[in-house]
N, C-alpha and C. Protein backbone atom coordinates (compact mmCIF):
# COMPACT_ATOMS: atom_id res chain seq x y z
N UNK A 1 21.37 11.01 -2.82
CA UNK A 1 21.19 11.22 -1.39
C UNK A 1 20.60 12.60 -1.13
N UNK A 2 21.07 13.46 -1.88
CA UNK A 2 20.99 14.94 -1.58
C UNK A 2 19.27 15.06 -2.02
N UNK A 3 18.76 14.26 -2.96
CA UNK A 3 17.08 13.95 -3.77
C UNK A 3 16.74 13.93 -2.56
N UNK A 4 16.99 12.64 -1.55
CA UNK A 4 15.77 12.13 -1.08
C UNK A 4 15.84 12.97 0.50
N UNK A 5 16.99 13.49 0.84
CA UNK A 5 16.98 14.75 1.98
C UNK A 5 16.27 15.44 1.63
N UNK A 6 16.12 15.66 0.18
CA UNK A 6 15.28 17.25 0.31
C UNK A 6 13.57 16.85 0.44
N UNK A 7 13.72 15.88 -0.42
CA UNK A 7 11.99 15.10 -0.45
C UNK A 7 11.89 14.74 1.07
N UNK A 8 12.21 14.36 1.65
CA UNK A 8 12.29 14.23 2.73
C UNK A 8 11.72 15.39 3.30
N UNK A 9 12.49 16.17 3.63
CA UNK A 9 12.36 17.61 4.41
C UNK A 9 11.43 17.80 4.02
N UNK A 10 11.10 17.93 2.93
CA UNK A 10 9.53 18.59 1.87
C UNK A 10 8.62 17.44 2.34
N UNK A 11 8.48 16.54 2.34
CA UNK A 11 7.30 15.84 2.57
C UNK A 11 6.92 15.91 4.43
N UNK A 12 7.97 15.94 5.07
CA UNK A 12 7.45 15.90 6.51
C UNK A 12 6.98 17.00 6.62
N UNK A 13 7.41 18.46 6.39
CA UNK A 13 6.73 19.76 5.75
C UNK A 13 5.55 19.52 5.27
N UNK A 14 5.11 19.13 4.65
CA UNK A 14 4.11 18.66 4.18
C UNK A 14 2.72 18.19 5.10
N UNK A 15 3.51 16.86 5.98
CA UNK A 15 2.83 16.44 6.52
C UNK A 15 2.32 17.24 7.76
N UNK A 16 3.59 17.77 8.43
CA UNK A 16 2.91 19.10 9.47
C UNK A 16 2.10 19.83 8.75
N UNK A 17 2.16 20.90 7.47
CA UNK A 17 1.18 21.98 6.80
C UNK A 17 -0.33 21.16 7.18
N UNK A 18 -0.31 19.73 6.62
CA UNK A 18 -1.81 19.45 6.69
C UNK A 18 -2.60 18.92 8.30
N UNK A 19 -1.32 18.38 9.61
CA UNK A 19 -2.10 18.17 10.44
C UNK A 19 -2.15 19.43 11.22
N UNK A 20 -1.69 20.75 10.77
CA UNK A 20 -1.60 22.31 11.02
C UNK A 20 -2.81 22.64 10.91
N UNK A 21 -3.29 22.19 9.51
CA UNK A 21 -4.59 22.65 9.31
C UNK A 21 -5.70 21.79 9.78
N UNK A 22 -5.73 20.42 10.06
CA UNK A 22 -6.39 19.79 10.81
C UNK A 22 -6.73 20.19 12.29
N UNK A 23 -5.87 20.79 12.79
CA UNK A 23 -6.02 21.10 14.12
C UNK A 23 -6.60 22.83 14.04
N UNK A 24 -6.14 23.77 13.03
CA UNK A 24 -6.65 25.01 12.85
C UNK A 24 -8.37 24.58 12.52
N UNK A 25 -8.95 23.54 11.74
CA UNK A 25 -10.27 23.17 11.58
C UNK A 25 -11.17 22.67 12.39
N UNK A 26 -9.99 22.01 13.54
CA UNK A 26 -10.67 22.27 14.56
C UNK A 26 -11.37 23.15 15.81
N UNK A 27 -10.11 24.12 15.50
CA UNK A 27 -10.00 25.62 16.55
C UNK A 27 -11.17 26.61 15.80
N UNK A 28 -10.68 26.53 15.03
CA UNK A 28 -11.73 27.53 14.08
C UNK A 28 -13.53 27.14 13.69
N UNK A 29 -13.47 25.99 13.81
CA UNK A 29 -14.77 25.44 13.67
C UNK A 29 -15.26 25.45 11.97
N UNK A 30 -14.62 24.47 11.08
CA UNK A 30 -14.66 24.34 10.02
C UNK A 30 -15.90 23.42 9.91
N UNK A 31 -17.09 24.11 9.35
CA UNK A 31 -17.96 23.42 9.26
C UNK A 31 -18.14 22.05 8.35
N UNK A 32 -17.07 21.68 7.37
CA UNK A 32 -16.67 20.37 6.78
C UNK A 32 -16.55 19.10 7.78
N UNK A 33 -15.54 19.64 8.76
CA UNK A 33 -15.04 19.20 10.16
C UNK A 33 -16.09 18.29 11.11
N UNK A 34 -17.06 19.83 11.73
CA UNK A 34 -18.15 19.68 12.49
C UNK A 34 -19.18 19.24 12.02
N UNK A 35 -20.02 19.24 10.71
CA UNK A 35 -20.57 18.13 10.41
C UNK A 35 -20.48 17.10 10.82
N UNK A 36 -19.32 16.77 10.30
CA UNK A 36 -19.46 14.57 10.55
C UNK A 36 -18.79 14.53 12.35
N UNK A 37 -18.10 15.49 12.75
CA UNK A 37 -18.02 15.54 14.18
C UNK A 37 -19.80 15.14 15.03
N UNK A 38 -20.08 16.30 14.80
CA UNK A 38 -21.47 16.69 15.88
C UNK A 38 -22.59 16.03 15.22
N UNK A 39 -23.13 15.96 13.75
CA UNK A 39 -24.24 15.39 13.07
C UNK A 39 -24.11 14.20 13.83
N UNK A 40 -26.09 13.56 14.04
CA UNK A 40 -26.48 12.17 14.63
C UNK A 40 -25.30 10.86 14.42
N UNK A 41 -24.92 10.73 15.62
CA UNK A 41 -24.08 9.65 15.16
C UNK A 41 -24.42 8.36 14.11
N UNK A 42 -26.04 7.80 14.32
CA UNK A 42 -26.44 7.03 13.52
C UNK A 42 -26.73 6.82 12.03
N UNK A 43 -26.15 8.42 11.64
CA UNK A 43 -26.73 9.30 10.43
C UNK A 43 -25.89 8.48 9.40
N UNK A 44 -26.71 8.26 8.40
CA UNK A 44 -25.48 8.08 7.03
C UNK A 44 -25.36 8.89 6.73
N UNK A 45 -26.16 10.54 6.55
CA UNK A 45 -24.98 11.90 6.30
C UNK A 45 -23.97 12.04 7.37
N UNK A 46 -23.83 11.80 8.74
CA UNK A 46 -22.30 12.08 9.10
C UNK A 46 -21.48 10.92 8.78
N UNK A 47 -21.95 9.52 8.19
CA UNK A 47 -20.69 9.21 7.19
C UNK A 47 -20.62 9.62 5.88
N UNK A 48 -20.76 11.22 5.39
CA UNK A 48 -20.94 11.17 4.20
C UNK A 48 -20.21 12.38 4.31
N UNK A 49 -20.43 12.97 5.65
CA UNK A 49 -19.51 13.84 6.12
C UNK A 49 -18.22 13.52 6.47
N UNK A 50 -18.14 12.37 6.98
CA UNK A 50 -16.72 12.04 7.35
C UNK A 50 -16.07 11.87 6.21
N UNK A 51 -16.73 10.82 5.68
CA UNK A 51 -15.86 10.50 4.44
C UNK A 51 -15.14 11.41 3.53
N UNK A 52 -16.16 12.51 3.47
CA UNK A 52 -15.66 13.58 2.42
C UNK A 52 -14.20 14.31 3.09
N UNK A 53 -14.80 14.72 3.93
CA UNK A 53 -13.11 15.70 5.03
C UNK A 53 -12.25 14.73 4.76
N UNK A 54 -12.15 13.21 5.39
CA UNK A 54 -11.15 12.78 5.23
C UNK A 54 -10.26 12.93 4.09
N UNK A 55 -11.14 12.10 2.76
CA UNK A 55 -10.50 12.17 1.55
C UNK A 55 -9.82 13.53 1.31
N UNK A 56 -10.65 14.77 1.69
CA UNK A 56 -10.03 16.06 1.39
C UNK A 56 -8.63 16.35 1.86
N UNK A 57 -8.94 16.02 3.09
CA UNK A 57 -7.53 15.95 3.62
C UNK A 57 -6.31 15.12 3.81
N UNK A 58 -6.51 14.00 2.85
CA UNK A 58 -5.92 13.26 2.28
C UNK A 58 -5.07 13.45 1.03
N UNK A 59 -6.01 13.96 0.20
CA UNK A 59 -5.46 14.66 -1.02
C UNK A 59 -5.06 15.78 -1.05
N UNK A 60 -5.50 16.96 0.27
CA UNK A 60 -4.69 17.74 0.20
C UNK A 60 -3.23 17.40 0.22
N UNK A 61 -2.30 16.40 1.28
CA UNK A 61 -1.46 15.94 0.87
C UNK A 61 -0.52 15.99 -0.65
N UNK A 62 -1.31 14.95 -1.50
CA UNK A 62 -0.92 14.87 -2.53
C UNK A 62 -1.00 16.51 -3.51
N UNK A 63 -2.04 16.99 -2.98
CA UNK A 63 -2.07 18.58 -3.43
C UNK A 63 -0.62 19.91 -3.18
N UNK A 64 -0.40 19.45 -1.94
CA UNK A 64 0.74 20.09 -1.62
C UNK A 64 2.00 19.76 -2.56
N UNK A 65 2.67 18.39 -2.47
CA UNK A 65 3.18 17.85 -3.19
C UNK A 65 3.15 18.33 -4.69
N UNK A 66 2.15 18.25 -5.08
CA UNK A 66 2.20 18.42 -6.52
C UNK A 66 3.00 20.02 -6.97
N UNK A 67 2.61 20.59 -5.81
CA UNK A 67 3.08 22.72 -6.15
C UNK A 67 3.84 22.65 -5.40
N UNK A 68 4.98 21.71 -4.81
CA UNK A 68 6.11 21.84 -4.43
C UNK A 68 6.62 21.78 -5.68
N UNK A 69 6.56 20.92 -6.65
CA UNK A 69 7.44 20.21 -7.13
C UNK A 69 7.02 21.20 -8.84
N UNK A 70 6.00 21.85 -8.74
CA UNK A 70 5.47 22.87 -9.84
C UNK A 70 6.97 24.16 -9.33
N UNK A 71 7.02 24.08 -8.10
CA UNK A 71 7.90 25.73 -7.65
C UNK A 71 9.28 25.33 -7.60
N UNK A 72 9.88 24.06 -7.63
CA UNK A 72 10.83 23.75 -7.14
C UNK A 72 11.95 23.77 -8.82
N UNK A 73 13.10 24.81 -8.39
CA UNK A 73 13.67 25.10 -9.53
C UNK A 73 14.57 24.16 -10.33
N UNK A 74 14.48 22.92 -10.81
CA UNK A 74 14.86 21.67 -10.96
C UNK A 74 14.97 21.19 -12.66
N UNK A 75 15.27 20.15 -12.74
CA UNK A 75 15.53 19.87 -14.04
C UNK A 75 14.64 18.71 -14.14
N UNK A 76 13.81 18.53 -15.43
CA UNK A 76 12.54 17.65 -15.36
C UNK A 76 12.63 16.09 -14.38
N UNK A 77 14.26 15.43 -15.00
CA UNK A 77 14.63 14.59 -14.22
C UNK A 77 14.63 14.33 -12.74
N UNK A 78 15.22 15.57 -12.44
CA UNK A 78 14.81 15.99 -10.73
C UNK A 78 13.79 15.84 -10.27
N UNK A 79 12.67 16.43 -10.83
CA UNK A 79 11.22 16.73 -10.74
C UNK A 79 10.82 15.31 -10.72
N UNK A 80 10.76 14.16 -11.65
CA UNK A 80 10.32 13.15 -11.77
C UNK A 80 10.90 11.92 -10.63
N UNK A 81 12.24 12.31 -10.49
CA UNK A 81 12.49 11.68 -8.96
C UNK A 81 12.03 11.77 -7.52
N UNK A 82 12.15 13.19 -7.29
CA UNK A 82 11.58 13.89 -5.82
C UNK A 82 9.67 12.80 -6.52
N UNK A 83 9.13 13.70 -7.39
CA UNK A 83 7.94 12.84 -7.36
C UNK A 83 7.84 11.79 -7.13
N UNK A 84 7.88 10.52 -7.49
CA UNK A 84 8.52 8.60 -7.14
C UNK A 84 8.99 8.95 -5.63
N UNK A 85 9.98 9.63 -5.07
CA UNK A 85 10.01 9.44 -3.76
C UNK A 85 8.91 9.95 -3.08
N UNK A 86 8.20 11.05 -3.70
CA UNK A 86 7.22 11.24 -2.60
C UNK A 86 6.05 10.19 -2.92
N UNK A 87 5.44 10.48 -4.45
CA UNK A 87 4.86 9.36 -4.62
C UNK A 87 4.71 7.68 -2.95
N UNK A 88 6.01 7.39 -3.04
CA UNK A 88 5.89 6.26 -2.46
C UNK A 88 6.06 6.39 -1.14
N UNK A 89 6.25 7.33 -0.42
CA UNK A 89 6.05 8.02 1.20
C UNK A 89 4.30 7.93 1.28
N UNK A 90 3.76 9.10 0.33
CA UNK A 90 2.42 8.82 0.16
C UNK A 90 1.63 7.07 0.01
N UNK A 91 2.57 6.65 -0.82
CA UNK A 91 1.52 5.32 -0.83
C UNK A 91 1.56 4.83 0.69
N UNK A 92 2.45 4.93 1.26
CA UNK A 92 3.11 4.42 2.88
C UNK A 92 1.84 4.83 3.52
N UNK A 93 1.73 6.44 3.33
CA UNK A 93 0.91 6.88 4.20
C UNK A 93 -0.83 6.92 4.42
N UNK A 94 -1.06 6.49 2.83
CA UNK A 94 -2.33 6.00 2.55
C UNK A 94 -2.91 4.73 2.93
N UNK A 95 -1.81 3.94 2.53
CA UNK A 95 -1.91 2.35 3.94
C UNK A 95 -2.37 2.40 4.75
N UNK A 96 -1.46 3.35 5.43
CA UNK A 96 -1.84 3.47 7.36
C UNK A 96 -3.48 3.99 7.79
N UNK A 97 -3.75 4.42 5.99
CA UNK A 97 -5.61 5.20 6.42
C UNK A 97 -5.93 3.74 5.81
N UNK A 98 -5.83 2.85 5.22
CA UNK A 98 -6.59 1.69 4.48
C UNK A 98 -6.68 2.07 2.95
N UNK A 99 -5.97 2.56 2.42
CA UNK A 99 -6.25 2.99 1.14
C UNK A 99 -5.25 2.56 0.22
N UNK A 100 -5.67 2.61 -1.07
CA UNK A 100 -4.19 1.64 -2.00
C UNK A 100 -3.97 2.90 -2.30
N UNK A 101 -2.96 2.87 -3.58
CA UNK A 101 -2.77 3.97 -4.42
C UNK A 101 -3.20 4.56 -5.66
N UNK A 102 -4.18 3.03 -5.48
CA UNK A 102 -5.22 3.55 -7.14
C UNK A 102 -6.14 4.46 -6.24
N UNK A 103 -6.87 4.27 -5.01
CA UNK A 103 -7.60 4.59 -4.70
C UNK A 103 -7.35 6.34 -4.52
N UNK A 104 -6.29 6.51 -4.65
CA UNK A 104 -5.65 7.87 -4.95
C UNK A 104 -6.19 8.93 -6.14
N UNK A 105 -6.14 7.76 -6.89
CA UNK A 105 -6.24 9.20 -8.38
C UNK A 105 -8.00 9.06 -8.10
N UNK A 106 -8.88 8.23 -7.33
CA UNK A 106 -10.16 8.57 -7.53
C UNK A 106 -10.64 9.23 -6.58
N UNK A 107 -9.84 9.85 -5.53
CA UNK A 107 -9.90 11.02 -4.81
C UNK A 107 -10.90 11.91 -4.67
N UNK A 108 -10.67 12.82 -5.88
CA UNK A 108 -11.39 13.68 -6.24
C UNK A 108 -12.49 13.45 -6.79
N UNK A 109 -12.52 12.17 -7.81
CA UNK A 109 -14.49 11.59 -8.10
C UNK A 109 -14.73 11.53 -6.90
N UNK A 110 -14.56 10.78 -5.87
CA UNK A 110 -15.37 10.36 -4.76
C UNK A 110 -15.56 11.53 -4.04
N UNK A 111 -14.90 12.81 -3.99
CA UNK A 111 -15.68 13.51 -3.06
C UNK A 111 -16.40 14.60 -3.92
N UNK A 112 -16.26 14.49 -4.87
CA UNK A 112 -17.10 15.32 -5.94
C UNK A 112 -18.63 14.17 -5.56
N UNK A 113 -18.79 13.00 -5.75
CA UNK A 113 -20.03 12.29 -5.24
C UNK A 113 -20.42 12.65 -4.21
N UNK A 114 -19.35 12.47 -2.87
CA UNK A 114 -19.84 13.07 -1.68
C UNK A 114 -20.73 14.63 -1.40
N UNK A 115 -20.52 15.47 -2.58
CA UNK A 115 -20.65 16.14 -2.84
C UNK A 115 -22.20 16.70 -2.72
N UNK A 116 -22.34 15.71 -4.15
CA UNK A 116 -23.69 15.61 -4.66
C UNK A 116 -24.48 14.72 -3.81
N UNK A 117 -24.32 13.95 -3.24
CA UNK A 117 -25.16 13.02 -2.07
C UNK A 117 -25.52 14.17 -0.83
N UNK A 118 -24.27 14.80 -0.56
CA UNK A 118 -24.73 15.58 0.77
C UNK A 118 -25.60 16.83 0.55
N UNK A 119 -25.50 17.20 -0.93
CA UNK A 119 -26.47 18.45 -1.54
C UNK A 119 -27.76 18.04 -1.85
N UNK A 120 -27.85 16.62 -2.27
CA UNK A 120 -29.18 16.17 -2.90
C UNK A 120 -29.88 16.05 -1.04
N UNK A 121 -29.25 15.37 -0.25
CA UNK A 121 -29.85 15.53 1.37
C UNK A 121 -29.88 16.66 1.37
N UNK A 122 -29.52 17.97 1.88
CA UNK A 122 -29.97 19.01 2.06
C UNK A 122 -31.24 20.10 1.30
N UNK A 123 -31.37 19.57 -0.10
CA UNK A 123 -32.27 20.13 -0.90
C UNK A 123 -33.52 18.88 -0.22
N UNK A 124 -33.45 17.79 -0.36
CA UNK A 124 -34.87 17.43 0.15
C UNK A 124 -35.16 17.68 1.76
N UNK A 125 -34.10 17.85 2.77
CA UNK A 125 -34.73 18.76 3.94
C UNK A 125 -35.33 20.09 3.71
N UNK A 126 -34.69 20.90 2.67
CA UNK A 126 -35.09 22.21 2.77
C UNK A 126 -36.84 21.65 2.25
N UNK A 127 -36.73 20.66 1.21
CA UNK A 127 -38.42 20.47 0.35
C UNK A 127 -39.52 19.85 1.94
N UNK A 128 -38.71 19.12 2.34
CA UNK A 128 -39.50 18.35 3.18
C UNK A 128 -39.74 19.85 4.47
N UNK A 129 -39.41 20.51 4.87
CA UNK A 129 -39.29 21.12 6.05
C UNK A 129 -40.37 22.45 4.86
N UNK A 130 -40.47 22.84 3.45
CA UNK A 130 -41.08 23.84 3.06
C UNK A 130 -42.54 23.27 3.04
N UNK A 131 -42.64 21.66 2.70
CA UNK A 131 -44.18 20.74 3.12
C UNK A 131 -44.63 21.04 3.96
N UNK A 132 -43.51 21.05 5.61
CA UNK A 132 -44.40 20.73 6.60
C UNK A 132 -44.41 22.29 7.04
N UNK A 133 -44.14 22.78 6.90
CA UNK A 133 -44.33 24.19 6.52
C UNK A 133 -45.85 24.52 6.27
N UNK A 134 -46.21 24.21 5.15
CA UNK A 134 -46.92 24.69 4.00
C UNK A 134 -47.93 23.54 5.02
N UNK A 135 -48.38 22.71 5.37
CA UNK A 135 -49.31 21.69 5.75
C UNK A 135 -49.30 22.28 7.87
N UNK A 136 -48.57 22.99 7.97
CA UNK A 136 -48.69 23.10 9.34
C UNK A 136 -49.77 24.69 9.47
N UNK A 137 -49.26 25.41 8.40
CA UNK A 137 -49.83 26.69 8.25
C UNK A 137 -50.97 26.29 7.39
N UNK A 138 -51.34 25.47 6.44
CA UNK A 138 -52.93 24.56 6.28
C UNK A 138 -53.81 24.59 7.32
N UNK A 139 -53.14 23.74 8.21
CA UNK A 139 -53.78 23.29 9.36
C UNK A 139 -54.76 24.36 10.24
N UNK A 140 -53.46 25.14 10.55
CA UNK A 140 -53.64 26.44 10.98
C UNK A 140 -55.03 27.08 10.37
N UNK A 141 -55.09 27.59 9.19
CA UNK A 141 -56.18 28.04 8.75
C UNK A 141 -57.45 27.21 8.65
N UNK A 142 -57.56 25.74 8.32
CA UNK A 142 -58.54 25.13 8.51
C UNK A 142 -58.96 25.06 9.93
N UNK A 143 -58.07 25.08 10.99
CA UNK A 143 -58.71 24.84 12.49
C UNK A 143 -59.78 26.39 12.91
N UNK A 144 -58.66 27.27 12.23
CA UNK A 144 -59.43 28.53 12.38
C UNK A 144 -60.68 28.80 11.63
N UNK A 145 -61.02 28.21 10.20
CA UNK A 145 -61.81 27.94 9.87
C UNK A 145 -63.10 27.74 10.44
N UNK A 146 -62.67 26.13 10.92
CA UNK A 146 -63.53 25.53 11.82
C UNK A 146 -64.37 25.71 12.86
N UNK A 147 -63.32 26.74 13.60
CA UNK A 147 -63.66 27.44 14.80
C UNK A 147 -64.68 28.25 14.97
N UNK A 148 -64.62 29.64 13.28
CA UNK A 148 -65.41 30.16 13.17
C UNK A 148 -66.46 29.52 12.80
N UNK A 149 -66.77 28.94 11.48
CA UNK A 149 -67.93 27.82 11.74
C UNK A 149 -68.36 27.56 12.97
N UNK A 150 -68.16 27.62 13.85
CA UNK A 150 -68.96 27.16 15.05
C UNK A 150 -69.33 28.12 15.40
N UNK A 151 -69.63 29.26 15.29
CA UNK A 151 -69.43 30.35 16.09
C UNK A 151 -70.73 31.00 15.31
């Protein structure tokens, strides 16, 4: 009884620390956040944005958890219980987003992808925007070109 009071206490702890920081990401203007907030609604980068925050802050969850139970002065047995109880609070709470609990340990692949999808978009805006760049300032000199030719 005395296990699952404390897991208890520790996990609702828990759960405030992360919608603490959900709401500080909002005040503060966490650009993870505001991405998939403000980016084109029609965009598949702001679902690439969403997706990623979420998961992050999903697993932060399970992140917390894990360095409770790293600090918590206990006997391995202990440790492996409080874990299983939180463990299965978490699976509860991953439900309620649509998620199993395998979908858990792939957490971190998937936003490591998110990752690389939202970097590989930003490197071809920066290429595409250094083109039209490079073809607008073309232009530029051929019209001037031209001009003089006439002249």
């Amino acid at each position: 009884m005395e296990r699952n009071l404390y897991a208890l206490e520790n996990f609702v702890g828990i759960m405030q620390e992360c919608r603490r920081q959900l709401i500080d990401d909002a005040a503060k203007g966490n650009p993870d956040l505001f991405k998939f907030l403000y980016e084109d609604k029609n965009s598949k980068l702001r679902e690439l944005y969403e997706k990623r925050y979420e998961l992050k802050w999903l697993e932060s969850h399970l992140s917390k958890c894990k360095i409770l139970l790293t600090d918590v002065n206990a006997s391995d047995a202990t440790k492996r219980e409080l874990l299983r109880i939180f463990l299965q609070w978490y699976q509860e709470f991953l439900k309620a987003w649509g998620y199993t609990s395998t979908d858990a340990f792939f957490f971190n692949a998937e936003i490591e992808s998110l990752d690389v999808l939202i970097n590989t978009n930003q490197n071809w805006i920066e290429e595409f925007n250094k083109v039209q760049m490079l073809f607008l300032r073309e232009t530029k000199i051929l019209d001037k070109q031209i001009e003089e030719a006439k002249i």
